[in-house]
N, C-alpha and C. Protein backbone atom coordinates (compact mmCIF):
# COMPACT_ATOMS: atom_id res chain seq x y z
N UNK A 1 0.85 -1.18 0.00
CA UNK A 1 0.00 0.00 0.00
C UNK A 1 0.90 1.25 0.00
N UNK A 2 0.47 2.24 -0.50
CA UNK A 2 1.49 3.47 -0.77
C UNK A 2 1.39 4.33 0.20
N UNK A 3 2.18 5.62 0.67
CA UNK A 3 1.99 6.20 1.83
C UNK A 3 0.77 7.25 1.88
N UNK A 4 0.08 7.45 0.25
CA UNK A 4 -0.91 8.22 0.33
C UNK A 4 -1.86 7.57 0.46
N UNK A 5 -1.81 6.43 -0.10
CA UNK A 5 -3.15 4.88 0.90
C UNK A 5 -2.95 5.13 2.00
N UNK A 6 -2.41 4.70 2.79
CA UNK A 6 -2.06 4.73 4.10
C UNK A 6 -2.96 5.78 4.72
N UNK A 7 -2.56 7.10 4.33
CA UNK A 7 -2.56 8.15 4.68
C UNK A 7 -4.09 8.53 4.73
N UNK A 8 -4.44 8.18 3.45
CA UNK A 8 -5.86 8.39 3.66
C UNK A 8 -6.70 7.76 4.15
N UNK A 9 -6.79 5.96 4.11
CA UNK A 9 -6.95 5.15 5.42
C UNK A 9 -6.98 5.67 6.63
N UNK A 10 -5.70 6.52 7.27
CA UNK A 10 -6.09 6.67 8.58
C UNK A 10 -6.83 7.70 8.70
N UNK A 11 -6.67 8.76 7.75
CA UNK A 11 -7.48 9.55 8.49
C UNK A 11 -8.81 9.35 8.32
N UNK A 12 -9.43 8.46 7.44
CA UNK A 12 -11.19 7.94 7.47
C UNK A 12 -11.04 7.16 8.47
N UNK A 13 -10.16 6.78 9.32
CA UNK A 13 -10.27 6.08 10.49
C UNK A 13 -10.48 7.22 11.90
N UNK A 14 -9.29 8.07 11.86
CA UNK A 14 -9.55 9.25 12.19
C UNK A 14 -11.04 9.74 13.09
N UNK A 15 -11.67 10.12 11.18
CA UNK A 15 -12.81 10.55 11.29
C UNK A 15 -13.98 9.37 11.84
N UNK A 16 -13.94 8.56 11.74
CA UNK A 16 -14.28 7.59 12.32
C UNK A 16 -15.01 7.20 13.93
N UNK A 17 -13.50 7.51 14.53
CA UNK A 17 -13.11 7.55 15.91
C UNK A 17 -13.82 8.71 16.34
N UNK A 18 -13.92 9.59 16.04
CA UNK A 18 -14.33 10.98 16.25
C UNK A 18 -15.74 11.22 15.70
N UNK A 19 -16.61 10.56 15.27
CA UNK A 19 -17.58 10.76 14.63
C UNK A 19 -18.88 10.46 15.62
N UNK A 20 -19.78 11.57 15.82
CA UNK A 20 -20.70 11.36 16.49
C UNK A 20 -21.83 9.90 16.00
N UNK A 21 -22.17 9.27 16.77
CA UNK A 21 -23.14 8.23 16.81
C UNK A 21 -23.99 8.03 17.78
N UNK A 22 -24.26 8.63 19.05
CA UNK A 22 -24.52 8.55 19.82
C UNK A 22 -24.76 9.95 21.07
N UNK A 23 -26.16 10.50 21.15
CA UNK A 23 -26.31 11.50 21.98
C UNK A 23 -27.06 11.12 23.02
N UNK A 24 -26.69 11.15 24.00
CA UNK A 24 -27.98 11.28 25.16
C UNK A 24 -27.81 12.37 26.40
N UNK A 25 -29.01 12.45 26.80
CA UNK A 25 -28.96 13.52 27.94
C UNK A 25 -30.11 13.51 28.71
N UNK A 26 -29.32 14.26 29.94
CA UNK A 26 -30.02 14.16 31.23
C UNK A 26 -30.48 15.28 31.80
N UNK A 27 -31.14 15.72 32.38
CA UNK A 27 -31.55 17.20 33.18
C UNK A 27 -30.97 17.08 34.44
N UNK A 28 -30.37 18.45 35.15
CA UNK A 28 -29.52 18.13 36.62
C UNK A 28 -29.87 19.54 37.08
N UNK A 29 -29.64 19.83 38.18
CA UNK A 29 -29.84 21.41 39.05
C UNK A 29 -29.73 22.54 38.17
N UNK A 30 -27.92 22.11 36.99
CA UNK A 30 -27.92 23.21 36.87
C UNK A 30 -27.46 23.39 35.29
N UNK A 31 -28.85 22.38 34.65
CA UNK A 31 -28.74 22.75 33.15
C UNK A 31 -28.91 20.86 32.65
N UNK A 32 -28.96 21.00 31.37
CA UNK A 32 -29.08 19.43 30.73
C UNK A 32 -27.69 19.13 30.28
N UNK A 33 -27.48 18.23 30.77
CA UNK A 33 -26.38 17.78 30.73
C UNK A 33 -26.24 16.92 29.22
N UNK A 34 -25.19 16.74 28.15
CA UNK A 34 -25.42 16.19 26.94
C UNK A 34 -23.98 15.40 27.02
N UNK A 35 -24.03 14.20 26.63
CA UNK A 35 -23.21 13.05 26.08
C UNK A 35 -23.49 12.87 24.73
N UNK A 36 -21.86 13.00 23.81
CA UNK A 36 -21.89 12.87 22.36
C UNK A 36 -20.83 11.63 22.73
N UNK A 37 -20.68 10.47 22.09
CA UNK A 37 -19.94 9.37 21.79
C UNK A 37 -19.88 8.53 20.34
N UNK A 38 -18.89 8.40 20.23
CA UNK A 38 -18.62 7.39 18.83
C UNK A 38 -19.10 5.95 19.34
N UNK A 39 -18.92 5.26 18.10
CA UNK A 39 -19.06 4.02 18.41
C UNK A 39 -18.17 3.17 19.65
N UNK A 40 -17.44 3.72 20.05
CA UNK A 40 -16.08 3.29 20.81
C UNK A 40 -16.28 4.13 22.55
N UNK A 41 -15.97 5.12 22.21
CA UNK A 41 -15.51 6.22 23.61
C UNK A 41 -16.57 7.42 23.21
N UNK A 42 -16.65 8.24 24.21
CA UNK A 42 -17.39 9.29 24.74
C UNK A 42 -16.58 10.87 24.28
N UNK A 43 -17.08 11.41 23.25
CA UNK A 43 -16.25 12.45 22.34
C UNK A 43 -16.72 13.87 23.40
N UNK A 44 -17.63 13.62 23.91
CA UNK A 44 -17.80 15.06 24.63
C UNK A 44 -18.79 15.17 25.90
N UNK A 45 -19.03 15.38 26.84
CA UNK A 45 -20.04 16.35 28.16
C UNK A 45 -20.06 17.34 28.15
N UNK A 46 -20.99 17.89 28.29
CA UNK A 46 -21.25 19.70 27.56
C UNK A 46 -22.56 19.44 28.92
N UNK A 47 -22.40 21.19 29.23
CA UNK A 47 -23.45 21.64 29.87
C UNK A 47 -24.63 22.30 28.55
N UNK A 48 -25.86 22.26 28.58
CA UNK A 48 -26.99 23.02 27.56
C UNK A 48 -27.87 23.17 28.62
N UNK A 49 -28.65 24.23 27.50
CA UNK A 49 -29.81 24.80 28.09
C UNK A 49 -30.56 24.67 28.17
N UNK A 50 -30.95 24.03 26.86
CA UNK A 50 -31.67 23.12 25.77
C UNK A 50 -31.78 22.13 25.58
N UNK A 51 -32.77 20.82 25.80
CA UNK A 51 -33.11 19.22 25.03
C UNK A 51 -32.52 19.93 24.12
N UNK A 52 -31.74 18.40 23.46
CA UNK A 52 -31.33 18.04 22.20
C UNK A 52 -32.26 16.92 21.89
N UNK A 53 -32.88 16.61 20.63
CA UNK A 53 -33.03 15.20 20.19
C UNK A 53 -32.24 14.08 20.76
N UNK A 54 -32.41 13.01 21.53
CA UNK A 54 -31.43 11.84 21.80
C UNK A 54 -31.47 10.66 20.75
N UNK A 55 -30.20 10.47 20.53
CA UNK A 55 -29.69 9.47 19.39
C UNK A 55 -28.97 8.58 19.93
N UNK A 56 -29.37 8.13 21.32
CA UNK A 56 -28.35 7.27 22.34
C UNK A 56 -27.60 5.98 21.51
N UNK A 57 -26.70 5.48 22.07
CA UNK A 57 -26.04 4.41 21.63
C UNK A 57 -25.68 3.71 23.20
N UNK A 58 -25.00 2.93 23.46
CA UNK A 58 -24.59 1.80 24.53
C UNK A 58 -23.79 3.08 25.21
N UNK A 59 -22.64 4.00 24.73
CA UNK A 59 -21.62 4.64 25.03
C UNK A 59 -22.04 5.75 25.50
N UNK A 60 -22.91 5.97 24.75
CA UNK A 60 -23.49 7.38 25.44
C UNK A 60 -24.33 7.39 26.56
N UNK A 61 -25.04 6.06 26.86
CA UNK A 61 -25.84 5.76 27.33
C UNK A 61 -25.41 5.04 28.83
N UNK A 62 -24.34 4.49 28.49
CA UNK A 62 -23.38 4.38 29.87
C UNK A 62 -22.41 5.35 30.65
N UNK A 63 -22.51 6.08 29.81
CA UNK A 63 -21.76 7.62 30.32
C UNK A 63 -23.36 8.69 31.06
N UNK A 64 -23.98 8.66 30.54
CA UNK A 64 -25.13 8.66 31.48
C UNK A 64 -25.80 8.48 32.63
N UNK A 65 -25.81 6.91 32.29
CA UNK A 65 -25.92 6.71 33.68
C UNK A 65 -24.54 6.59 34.74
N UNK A 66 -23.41 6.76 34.76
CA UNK A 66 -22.77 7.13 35.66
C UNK A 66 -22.85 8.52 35.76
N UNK A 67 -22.90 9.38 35.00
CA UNK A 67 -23.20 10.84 35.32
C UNK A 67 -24.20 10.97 36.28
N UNK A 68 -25.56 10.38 36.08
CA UNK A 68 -26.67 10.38 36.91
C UNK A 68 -25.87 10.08 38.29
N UNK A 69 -25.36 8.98 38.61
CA UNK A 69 -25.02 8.51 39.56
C UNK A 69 -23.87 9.15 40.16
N UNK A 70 -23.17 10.19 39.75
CA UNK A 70 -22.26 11.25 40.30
C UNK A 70 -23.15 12.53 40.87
N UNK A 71 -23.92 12.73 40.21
CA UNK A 71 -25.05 13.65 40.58
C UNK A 71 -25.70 13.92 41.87
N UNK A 72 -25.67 12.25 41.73
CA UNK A 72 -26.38 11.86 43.29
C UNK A 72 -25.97 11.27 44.13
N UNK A 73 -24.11 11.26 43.83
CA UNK A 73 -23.65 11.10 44.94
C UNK A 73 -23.01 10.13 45.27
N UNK A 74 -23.25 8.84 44.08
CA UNK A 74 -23.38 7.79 44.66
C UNK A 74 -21.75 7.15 43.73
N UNK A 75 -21.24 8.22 42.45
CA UNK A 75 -20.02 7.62 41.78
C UNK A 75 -19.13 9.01 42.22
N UNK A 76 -17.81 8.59 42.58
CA UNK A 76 -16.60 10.05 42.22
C UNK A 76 -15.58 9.06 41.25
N UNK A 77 -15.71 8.16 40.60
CA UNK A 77 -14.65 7.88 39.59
C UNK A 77 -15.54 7.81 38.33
N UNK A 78 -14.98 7.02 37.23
CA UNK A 78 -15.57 6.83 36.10
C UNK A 78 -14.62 5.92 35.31
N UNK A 79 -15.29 4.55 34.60
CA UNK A 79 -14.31 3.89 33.81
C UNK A 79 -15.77 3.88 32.64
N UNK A 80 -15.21 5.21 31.85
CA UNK A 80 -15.91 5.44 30.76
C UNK A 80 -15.05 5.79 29.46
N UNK A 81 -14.82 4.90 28.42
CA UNK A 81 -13.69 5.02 27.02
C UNK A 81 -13.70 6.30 26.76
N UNK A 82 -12.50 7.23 26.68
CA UNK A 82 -12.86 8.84 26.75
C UNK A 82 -12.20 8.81 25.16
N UNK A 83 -12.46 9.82 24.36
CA UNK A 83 -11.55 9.86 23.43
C UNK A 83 -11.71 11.23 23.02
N UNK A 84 -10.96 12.11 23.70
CA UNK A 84 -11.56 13.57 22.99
C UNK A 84 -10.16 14.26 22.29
N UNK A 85 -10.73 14.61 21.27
CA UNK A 85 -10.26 15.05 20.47
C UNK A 85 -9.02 16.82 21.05
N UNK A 86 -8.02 16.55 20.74
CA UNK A 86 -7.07 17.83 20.91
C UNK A 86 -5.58 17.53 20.40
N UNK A 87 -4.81 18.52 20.75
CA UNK A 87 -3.16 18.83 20.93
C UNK A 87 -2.78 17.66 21.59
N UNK A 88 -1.52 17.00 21.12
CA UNK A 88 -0.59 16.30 22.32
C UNK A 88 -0.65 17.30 23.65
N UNK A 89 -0.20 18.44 23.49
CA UNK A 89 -0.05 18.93 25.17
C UNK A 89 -1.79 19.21 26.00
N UNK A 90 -2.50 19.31 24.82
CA UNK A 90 -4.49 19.48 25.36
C UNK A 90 -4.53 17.93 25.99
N UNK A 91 -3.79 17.00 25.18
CA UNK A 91 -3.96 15.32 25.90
C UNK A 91 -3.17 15.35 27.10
N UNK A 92 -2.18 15.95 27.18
CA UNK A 92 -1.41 15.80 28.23
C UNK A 92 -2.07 16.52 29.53
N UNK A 93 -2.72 17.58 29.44
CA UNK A 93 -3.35 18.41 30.20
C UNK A 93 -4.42 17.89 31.11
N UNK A 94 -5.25 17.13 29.63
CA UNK A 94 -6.50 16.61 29.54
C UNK A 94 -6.61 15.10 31.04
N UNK A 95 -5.32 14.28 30.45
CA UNK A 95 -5.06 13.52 31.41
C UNK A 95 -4.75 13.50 33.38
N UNK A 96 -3.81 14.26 32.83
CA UNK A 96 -3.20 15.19 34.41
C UNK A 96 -4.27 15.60 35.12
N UNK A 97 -5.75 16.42 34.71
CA UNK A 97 -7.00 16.81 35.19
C UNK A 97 -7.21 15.11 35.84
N UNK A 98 -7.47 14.45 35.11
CA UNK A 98 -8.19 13.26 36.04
C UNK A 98 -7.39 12.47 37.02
N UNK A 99 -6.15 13.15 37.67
CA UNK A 99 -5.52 12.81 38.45
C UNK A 99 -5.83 13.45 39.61
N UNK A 100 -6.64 14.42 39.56
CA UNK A 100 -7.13 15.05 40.72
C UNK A 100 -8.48 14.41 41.48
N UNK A 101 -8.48 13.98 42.05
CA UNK A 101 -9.18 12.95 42.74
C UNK A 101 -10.56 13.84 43.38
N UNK A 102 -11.59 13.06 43.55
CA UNK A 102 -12.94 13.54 43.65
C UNK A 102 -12.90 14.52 44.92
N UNK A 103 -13.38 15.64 44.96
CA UNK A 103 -13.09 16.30 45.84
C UNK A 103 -11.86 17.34 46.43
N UNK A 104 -10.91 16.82 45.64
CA UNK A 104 -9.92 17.67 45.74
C UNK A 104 -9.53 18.89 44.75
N UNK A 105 -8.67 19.40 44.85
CA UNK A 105 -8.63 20.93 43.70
C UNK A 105 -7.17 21.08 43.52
N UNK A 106 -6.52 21.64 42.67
CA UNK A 106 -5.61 21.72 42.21
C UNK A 106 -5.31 23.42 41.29
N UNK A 107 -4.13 23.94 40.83
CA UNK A 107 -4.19 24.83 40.57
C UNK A 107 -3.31 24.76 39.15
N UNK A 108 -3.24 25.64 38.47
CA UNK A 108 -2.23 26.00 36.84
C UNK A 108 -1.45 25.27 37.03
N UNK A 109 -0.75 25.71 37.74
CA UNK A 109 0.60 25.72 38.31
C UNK A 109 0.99 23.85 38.91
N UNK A 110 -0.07 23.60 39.45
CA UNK A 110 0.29 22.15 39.59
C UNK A 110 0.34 20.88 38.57
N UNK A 111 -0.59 22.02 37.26
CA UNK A 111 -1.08 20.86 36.60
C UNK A 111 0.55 20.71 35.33
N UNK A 112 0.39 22.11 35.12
CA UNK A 112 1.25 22.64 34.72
C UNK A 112 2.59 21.77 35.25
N UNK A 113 3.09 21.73 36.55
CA UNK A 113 4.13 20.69 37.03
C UNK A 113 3.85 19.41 36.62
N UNK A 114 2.38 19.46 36.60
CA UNK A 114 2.23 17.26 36.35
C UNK A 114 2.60 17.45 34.90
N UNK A 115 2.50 18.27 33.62
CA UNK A 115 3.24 17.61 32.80
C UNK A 115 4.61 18.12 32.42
N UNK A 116 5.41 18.78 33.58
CA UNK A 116 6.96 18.87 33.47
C UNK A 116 6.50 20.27 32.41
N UNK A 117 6.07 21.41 32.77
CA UNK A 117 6.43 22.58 32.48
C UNK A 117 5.89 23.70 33.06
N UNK A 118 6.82 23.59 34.18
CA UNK A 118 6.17 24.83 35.42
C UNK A 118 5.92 26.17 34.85
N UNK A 119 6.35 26.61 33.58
CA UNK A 119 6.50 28.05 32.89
C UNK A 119 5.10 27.72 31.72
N UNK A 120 4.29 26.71 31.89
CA UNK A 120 2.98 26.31 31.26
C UNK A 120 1.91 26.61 31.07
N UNK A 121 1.56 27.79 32.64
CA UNK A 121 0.19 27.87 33.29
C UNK A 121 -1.02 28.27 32.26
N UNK A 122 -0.06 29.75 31.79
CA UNK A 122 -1.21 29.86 30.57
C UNK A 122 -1.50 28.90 29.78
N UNK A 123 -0.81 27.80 29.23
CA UNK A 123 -0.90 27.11 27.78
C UNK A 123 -2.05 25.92 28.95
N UNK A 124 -1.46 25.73 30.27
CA UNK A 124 -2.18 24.72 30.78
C UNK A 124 -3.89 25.32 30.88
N UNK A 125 -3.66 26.90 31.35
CA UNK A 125 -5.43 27.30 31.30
C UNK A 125 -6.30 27.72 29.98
N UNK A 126 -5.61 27.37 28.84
CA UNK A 126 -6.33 27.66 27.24
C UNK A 126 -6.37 26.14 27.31
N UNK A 127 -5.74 24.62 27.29
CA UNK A 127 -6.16 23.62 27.72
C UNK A 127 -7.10 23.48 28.47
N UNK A 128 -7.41 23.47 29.42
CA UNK A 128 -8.75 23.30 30.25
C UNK A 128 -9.49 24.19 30.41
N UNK A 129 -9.44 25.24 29.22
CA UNK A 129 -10.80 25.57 29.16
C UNK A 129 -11.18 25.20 27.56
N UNK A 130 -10.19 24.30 27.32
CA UNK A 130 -10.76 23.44 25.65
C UNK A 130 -10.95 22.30 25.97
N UNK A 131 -11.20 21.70 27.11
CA UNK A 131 -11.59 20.64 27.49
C UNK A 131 -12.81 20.38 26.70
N UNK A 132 -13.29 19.07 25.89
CA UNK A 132 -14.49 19.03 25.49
C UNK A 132 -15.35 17.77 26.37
N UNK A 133 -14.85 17.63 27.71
CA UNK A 133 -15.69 16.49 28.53
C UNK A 133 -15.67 16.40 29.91
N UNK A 134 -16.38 17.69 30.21
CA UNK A 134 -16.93 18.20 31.30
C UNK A 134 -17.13 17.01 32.54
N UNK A 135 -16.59 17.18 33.31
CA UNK A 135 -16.98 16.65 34.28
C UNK A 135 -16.27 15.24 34.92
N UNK A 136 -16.35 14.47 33.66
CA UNK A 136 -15.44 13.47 33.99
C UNK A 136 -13.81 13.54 33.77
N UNK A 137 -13.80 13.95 32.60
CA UNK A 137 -12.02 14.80 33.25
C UNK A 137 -12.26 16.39 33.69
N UNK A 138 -12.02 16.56 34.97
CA UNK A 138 -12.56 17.58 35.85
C UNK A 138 -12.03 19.14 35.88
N UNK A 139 -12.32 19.29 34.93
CA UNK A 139 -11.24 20.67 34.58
C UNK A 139 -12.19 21.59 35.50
N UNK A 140 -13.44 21.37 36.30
CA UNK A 140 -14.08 22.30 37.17
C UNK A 140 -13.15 22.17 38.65
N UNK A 141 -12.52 21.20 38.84
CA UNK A 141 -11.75 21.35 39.86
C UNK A 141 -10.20 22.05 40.18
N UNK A 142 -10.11 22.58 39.02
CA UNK A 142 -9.31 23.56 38.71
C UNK A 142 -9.61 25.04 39.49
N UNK A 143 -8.40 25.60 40.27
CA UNK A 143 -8.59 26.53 40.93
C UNK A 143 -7.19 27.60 41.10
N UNK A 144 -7.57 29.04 41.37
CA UNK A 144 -6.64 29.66 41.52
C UNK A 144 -5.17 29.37 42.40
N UNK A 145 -3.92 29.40 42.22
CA UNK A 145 -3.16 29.68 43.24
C UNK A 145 -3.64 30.57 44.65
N UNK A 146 -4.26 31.30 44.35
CA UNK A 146 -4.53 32.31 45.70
C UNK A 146 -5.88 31.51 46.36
N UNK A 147 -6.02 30.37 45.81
CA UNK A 147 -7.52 29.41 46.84
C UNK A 147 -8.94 30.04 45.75
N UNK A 148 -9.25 30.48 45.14
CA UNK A 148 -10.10 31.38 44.46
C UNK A 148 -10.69 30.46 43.75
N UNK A 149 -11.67 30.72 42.97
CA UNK A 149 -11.92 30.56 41.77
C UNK A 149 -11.86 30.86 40.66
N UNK A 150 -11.55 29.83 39.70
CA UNK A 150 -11.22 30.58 38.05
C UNK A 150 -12.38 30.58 37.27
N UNK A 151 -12.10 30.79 35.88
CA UNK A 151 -13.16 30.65 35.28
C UNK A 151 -13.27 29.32 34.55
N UNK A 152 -14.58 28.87 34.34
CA UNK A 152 -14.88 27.64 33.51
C UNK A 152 -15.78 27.97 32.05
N UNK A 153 -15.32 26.69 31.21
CA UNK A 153 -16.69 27.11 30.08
C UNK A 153 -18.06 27.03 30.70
N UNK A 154 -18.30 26.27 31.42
CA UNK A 154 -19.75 25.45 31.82
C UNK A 154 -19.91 26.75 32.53
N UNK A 155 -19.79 28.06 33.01
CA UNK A 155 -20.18 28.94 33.81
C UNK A 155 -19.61 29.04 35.11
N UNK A 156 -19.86 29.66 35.78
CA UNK A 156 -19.37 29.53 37.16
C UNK A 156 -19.95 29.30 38.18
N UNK A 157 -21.42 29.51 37.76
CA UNK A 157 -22.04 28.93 39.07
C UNK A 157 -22.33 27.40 38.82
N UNK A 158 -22.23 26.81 37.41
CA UNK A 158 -21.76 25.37 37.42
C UNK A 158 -20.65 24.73 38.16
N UNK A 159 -19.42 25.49 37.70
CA UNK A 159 -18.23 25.07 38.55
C UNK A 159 -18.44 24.89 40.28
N UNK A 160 -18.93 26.05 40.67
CA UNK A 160 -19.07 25.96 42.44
C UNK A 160 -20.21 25.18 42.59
N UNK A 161 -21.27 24.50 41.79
CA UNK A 161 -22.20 23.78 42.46
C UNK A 161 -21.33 22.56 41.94
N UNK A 162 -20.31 22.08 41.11
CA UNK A 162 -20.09 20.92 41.04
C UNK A 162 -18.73 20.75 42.37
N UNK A 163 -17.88 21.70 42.92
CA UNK A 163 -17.27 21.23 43.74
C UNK A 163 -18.31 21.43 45.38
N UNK A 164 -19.07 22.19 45.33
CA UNK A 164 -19.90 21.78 46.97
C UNK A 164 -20.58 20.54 46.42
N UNK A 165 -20.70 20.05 45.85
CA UNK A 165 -21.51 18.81 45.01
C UNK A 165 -20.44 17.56 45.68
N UNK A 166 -19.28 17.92 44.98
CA UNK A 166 -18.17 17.25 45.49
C UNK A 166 -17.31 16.97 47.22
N UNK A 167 -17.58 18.44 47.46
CA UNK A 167 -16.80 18.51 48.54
C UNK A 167 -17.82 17.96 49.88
N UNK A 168 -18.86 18.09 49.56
CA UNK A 168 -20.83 17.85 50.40
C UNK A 168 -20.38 16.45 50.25
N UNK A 169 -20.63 15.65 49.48
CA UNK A 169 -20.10 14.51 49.23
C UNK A 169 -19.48 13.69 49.99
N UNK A 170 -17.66 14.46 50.37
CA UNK A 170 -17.01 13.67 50.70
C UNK A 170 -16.89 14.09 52.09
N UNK A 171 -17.35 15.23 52.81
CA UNK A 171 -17.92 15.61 54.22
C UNK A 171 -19.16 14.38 54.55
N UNK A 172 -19.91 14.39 53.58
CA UNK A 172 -20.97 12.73 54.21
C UNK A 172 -20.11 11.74 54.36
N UNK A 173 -19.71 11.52 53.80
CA UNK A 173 -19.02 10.19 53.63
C UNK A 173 -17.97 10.02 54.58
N UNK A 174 -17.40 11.30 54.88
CA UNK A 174 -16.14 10.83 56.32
C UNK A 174 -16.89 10.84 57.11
N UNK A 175 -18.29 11.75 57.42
CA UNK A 175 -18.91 12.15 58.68
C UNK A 175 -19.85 10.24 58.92
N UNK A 176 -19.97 9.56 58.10
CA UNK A 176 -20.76 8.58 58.31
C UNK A 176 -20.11 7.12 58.46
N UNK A 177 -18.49 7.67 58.63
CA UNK A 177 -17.43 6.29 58.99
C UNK A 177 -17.56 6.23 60.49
């Protein structure tokens, strides 16, 4: 096969991987929550305002219901096939976010250290706020150096109801050992 076979092979594979098949969504406190997934992994979580038509598939539809079940309390992890689309360093970013563990917060600057470039912060905060999968890689738990809050796409009063969401959470849960 020649390298422009090749070439064009992958990228209809590419597009493929990345190709919506699958929408579903849920209503929550603070807006409808929407799952887009390929046949494979989960391409996006988006906050809306708005029902969308649902075009569920298995993927979207299992990313769902663990969303539901974070909602209410009852999930802080997720083993859901993620595949979102970005930059090597947006993947690198992208990853490092889900190292921050349910309830906890983190800042530029740390994330920025998790992938070995402390002089990053900006490139790390145009990354997570191109995050396209809200929630389960947690770019809302992202927070100022000075303890503050930053800004998110999903809004900001999304962001602070998803960490008292979080932090409510894990206050029950020590208070009931």
């Amino acid at each position: 096969m020649s390298k422009q076979a090749k070439s064009a092979e992958q990228e209809q594979q590419q597009k493929q991987e990345y190709r919506t098949v699958g929408i579903s969504q849920f209503a929550t406190p603070v807006g409808y929550v929407q799952v887009r997934a390929s046949e494979r992994a989960v391409l996006s979580v988006a906050f809306a305002d708005d029902a969308v038509q649902e075009q569920a598939n298995d993927i979207s539809e299992h990313a769902k219901g663990q969303l539901i079940e974070y909602f209410a309390g009852a999930r802080s992890t997720f083993d859901i096939p993620l595949s979102p689309k970005g930059t090597q360093f947006q993947q690198q970013v992208w990853n490092a976010l889900q190292q921050i563990a349910y309830g906890e917060v983190a800042s530029y600057l740390d994330i920025a250290q998790a992938v070995g470039n402390v002089k990053a912060c900006r490139a790390v905060g145009a990354a997570n706020g191109k995050n396209p999968i809200a929630i389960i890689v947690p770019c809302h738990r992202i927070i100022g150096s000075n303890g503050k809050l930053t800004g998110y796409a999903g809004g900001m009063s999304r962001k602070a109801f998803l960490l008292s969401l979080e932090s409510n959470q894990q206050r029950l849960f020590i208070e009931n050992i």
